[in-house]
Protein backbone atom coordinates (compact mmCIF):
# COMPACT_ATOMS: atom_id res chain seq x y z
CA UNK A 1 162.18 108.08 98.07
CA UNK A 2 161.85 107.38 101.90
CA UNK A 3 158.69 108.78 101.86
CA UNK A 4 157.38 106.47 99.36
CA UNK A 5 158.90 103.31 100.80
CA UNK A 6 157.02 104.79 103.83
CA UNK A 7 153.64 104.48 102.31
CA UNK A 8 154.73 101.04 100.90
CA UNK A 9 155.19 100.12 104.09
CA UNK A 10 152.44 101.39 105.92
CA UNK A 11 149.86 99.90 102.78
CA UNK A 12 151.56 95.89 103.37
CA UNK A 13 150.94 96.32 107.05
CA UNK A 14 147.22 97.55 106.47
CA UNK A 15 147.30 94.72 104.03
CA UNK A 16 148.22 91.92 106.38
CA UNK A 17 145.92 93.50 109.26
CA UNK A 18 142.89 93.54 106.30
CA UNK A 19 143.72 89.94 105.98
CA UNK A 20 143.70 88.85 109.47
CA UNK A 21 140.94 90.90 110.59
CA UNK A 22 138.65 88.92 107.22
CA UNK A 23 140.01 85.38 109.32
CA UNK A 24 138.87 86.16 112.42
CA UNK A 25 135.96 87.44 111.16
CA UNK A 26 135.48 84.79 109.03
CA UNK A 27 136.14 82.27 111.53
CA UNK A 28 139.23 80.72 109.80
CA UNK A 29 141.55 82.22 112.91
CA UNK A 30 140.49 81.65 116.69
CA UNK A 31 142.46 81.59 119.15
CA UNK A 32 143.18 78.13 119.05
CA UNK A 33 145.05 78.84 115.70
CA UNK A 34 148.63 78.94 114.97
CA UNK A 35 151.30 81.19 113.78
CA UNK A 36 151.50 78.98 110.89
CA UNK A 37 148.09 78.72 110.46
CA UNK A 38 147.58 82.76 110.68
CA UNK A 39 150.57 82.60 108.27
CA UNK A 40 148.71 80.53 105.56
CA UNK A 41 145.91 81.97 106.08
CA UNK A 42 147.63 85.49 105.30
CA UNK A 43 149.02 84.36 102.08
CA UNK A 44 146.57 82.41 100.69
CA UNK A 45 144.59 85.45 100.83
CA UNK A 46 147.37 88.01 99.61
CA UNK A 47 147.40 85.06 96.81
CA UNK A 48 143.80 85.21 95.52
CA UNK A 49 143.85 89.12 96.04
CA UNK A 50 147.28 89.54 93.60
CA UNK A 51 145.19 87.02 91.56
CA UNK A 52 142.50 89.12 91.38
CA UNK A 53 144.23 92.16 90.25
CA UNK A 54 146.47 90.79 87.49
CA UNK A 55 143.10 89.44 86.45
CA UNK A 56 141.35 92.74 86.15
CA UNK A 57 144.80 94.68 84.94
CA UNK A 58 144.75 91.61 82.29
CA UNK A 59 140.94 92.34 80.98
CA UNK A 60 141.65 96.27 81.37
CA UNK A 61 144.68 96.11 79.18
CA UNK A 62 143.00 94.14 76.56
CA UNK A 63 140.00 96.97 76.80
CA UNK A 64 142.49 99.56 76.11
CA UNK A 65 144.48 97.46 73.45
CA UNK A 66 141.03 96.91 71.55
CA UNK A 67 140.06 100.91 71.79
CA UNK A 68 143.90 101.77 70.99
CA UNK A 69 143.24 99.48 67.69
CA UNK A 70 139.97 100.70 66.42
CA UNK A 71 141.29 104.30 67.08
CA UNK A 72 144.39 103.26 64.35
CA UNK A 73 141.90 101.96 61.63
CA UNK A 74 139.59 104.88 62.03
CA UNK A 75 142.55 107.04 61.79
CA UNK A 76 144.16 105.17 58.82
CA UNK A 77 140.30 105.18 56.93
CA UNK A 78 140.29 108.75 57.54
CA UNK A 79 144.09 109.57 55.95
CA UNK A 80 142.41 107.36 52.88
């Protein structure tokens, strides 16, 4: 169990230095910016990237609901 909260923890801090690193580069953090401003920056993007995978987890799940489906009927028409 340490060793997984380990890699948890390693993964949020390559996560946060992703982040910054895409504002500087980005030109959103110089180094006339804030701690605050860093801050926001940091979660707005942790926002629209947990956005973006409940988005695609969303349209995955419905794949695999539809498949899951049609795989029930075909069995059910073939027990007929």
């Amino acid at each position: 169990m340490r060793t997984f909260l380990k890699y948890v923890f390693y993964l949020a801090l390559l996560f946060v230095v992703y982040i910054i690193a895409k504002g500087v580069w980005e030109g959103s953090i110089t180094n006339q910016s804030t701690v605050l401003q860093v801050a926001t920056d940091v979660k707005d993007g942790a926002q629209n990237m947990a956005g973006n995978v409940v988005r695609e987890a969303k349209k995955f799940n419905t794949h695999v609901d539809e498949e899951m489906n049609q795989d029930v009927n075909e069995m059910k028409s073939d027990a007929k």
